[in-house]
Protein backbone atom coordinates (compact mmCIF):
# COMPACT_ATOMS: atom_id res chain seq x y z
CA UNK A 1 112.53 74.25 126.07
CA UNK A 2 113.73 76.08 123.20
CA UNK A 3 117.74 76.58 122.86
CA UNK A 4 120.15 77.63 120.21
CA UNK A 5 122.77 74.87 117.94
CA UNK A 6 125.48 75.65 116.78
CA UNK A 7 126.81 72.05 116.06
CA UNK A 8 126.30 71.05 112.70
CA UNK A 9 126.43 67.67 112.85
CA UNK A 10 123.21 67.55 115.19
CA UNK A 11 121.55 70.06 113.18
CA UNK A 12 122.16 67.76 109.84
CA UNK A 13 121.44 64.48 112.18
CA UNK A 14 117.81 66.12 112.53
CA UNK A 15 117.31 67.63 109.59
CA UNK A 16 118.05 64.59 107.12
CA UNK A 17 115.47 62.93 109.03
CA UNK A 18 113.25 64.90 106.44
CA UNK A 19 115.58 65.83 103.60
CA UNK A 20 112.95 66.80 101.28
CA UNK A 21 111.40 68.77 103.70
CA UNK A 22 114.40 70.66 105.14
CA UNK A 23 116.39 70.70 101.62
CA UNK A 24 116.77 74.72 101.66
CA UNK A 25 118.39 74.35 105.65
CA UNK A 26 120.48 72.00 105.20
CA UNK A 27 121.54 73.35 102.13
CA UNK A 28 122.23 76.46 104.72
CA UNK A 29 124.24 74.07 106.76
CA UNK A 30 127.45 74.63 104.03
CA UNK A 31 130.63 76.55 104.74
CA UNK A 32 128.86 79.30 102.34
CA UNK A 33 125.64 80.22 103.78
CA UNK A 34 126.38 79.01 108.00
CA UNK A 35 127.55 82.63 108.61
CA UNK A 36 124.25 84.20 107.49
CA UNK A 37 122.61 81.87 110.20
CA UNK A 38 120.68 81.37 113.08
CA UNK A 39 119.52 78.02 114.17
CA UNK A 40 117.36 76.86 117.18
CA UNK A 41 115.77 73.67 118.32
CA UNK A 42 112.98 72.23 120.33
CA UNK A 43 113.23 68.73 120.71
CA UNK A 44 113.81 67.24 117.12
CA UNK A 45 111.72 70.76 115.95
CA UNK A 46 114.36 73.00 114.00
CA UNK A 47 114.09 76.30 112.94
CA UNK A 48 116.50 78.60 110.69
CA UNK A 49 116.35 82.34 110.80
CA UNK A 50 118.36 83.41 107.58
CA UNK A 51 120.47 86.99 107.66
CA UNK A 52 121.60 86.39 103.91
CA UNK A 53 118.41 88.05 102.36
CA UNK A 54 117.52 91.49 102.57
CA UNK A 55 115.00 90.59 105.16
CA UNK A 56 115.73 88.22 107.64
CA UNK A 57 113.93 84.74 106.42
CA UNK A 58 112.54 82.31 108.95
CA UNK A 59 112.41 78.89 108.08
CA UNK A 60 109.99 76.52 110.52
CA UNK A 61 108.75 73.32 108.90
CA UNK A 62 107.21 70.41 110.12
CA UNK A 63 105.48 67.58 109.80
CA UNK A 64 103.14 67.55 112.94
CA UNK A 65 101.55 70.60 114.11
CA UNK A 66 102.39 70.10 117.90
CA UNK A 67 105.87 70.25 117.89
CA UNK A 68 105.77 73.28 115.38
CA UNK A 69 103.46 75.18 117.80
CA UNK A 70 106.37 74.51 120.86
CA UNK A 71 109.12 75.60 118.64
CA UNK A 72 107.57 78.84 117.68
CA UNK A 73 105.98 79.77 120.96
CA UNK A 74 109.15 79.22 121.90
CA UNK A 75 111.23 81.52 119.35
CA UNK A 76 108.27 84.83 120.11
CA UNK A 77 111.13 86.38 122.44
CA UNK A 78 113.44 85.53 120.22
CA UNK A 79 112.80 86.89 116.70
CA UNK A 80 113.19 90.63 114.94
CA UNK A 81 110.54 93.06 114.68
CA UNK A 82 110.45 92.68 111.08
CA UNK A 83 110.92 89.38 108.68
CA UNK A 84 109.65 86.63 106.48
CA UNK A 85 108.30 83.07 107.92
CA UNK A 86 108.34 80.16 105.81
CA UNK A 87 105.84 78.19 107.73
CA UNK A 88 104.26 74.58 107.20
CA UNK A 89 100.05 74.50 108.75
CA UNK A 90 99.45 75.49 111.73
CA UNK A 91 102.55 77.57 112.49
CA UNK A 92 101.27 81.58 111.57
CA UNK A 93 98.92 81.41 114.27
CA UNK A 94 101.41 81.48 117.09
CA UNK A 95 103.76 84.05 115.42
CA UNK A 96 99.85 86.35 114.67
CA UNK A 97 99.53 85.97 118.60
CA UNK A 98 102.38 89.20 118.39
CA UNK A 99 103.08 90.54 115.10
CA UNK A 100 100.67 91.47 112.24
CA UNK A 101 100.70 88.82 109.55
CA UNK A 102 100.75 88.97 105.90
CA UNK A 103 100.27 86.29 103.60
CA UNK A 104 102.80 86.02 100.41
CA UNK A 105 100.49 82.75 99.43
CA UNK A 106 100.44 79.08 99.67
CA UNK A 107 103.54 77.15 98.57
CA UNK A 108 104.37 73.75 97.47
CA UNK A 109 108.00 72.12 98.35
CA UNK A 110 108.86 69.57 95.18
CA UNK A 111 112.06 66.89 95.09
CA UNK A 112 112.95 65.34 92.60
CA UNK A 113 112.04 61.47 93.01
CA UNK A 114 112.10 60.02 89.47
CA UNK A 115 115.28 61.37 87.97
CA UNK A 116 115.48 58.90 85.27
CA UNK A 117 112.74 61.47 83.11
CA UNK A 118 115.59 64.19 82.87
CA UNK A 119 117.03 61.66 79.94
CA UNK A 120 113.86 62.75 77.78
CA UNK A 121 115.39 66.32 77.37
CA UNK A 122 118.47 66.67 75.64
CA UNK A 123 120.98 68.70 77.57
CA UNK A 124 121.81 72.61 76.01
CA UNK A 125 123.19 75.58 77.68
CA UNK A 126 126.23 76.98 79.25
CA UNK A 127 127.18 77.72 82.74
CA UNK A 128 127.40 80.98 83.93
CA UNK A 129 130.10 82.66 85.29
CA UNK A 130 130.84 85.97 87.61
CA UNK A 131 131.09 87.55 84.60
CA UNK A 132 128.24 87.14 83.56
CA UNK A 133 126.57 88.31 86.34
CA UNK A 134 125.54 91.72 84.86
CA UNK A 135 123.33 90.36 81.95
CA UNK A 136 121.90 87.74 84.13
CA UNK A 137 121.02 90.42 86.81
CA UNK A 138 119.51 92.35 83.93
CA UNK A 139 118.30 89.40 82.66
CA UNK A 140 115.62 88.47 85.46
CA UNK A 141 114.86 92.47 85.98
CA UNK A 142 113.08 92.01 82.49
CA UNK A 143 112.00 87.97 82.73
CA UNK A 144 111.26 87.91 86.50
CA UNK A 145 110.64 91.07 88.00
CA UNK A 146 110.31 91.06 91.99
CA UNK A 147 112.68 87.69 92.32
CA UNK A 148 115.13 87.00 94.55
CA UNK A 149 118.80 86.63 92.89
CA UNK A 150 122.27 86.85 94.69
CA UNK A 151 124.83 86.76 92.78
CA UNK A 152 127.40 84.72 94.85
CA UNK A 153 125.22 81.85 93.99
CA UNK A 154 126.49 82.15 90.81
CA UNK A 155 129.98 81.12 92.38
CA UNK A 156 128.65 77.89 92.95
CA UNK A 157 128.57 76.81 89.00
CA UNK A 158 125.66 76.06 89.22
CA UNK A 159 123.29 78.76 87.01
CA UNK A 160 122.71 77.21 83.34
CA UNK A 161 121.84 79.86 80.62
CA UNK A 162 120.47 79.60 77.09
CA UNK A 163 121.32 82.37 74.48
CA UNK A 164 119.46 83.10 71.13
CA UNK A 165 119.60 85.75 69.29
CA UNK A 166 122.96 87.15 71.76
CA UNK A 167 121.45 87.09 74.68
CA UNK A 168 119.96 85.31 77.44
CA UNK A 169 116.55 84.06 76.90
CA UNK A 170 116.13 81.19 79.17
CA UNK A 171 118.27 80.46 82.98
CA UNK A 172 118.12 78.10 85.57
CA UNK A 173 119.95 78.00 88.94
CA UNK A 174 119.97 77.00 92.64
CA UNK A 175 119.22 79.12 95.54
CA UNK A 176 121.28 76.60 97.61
CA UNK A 177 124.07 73.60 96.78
CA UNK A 178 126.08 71.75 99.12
CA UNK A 179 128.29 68.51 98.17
CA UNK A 180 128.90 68.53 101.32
CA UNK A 181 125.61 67.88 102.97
CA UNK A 182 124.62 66.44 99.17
CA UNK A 183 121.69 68.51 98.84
CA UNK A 184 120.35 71.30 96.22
CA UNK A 185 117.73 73.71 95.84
CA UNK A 186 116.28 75.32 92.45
CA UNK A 187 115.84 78.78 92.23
CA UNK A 188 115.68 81.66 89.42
CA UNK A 189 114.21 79.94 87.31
CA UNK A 190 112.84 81.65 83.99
CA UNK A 191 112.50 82.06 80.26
CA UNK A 192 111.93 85.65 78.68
CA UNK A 193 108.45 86.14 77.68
CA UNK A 194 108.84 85.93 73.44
CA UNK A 195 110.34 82.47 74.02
CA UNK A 196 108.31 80.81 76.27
CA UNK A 197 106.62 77.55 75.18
CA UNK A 198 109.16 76.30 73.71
CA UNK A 199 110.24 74.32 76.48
CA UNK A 200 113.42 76.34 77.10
CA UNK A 201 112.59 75.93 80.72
CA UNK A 202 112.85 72.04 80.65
CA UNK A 203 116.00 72.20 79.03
CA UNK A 204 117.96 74.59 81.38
CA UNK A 205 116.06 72.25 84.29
CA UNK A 206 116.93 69.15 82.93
CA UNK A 207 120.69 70.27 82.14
CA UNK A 208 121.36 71.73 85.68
CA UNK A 209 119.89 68.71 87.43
CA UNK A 210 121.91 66.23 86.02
CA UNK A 211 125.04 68.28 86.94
CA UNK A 212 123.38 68.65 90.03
CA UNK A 213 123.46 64.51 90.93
CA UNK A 214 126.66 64.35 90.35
CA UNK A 215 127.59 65.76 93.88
CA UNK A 216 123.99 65.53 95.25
CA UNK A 217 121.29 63.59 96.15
CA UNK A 218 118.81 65.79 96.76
CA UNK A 219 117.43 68.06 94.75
CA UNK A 220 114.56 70.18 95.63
CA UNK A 221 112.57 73.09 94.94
CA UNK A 222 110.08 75.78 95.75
CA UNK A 223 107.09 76.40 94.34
CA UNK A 224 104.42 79.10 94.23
CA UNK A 225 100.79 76.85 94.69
CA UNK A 226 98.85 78.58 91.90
CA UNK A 227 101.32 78.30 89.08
CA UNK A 228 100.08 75.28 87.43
CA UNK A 229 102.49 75.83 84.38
CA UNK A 230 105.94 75.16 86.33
CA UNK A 231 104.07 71.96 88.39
CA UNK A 232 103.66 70.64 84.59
CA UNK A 233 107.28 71.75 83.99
CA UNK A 234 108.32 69.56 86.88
CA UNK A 235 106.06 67.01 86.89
CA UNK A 236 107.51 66.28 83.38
CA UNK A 237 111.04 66.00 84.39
CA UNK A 238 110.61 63.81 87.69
CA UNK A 239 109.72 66.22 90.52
CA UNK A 240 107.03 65.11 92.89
CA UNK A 241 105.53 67.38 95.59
CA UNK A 242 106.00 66.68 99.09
CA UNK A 243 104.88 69.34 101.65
CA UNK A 244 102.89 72.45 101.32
CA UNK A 245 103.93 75.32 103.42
CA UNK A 246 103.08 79.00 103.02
CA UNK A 247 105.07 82.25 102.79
CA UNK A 248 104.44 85.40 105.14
CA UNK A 249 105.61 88.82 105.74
CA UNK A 250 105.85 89.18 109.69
CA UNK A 251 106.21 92.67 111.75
CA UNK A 252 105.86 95.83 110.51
CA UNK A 253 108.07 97.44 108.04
CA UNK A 254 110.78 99.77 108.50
CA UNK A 255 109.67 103.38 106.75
CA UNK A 256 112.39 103.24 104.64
CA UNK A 257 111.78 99.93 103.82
CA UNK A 258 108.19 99.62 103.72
CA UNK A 259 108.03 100.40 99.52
CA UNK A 260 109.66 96.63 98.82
CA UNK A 261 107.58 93.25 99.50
CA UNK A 262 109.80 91.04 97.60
CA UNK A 263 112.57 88.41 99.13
CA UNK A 264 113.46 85.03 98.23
CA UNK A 265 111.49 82.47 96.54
């Protein structure tokens, strides 16, 4: 039987059963992303519905199709007419049993397990602040068009920037960090089109992830399956993958809604 949690400590009990696996909820577990959620359980099955986006994000991973099946059959009465579904195999058939389904395409979830390769990339960059939130918002609007940024992840201290030329040319940051919960999550990360290959990407990685582990232990990441450049980014600095899940747009679309695809990545 399916049934809501609201106590973090059995959520986090559950979840770091799998911390590579669940590194973007319990991430959400922290004092600054808890209020933007909605958790629910079946047996040792979790699932996260996230309000922080500008769609509602589902989150349902797991290992074993079975108890993935339960959980969602479960959640059907449960969920908004219109959202995104991270879900690992096997999962978009329940949820296509009453809502049309749209693929967003297969995803791999990386960690990094070999953190001793970050040493081969000398560290360069600065850290963003809130003030710089205008030319990094600009910033991805020309680099990474259709990405998902917000700035109060930039409160964090966690976004790494390289300039040249007086701007911004390459950035990396986290979608989520928690010292608490000692997990982080990679996210916007990109370097402007003139400067790629020149391995401006590796450096902003490299730099954020070893100010990362000093308040985490896991760091993870998100991946898009058919972009073979950043697995060759990450492979180089450490990161291994370990799950494959895929992304989906669920329900239909508000009217006034229904000209925007894009959420988080």
């Amino acid at each position: 039987m399916i049934r809501t949690s609201h106590d973090r400590n059995e959520l986090a009990d559950l979840l770091r059963r799998d911390p590579h696996l669940h590194a973007y909820e319990l991430g959400d577990l922290d004092d600054f992303y808890w209020p933007y959620t909605n958790w629910y359980r079946c047996g040792e099955a979790v699932a996260l519905l996230y309000h922080g986006a500008p769609r509602p994000v589902l989150l349902a991973l797991h290992r074993s199709p079975a108890p993935l099946t339960e959980l969602l059959t479960g959640l059907l009465p449960l969920l908004p007419r219109h959202f995104e579904a991270h879900l690992s195999p096997g999962g978009v058939e329940v949820l296509a049993r009453e809502y049309p389904v749209r693929t967003r395409g297969a995803h791999l979830k990386m960690a990094l397990t070999d953190p001793d390769r970050l040493a081969r990339v000398a560290p360069a960059g600065e850290v963003l602040t809130e003030a710089d939130v205008p030319e990094l918002t600009a910033f991805y609007q020309a680099a990474y068009p259709g990405n998902w940024f917000d700035p109060r992840m930039v409160e964090t201290g966690h976004y790494v920037g390289l300039r040249r030329d007086g701007g911004l040319v390459a950035v990396a940051g986290v979608h989520v960090w928690s010292p608490r919960y000692r997990v982080s999550a990679l996210g916007n990360v990109t370097t402007a089109p003139a400067y790629r290959g020149q391995g401006l990407g590796s450096t902003v990685v490299a730099t954020l992830c070893r100010r990362l582990l000093e308040a985490v232990d896991t760091v993870a990441l998100n991946v898009a399956a058919e972009n073979t450049a950043a697995h060759k980014l990450y492979d180089r600095l450490g990161f291994t993958p370990v799950a494959e899940y895929t992304e989906y747009v669920v329900g239909e679309a508000p009217v006034a809604a229904a000209t925007s695809d894009e959420g988080p990545q």
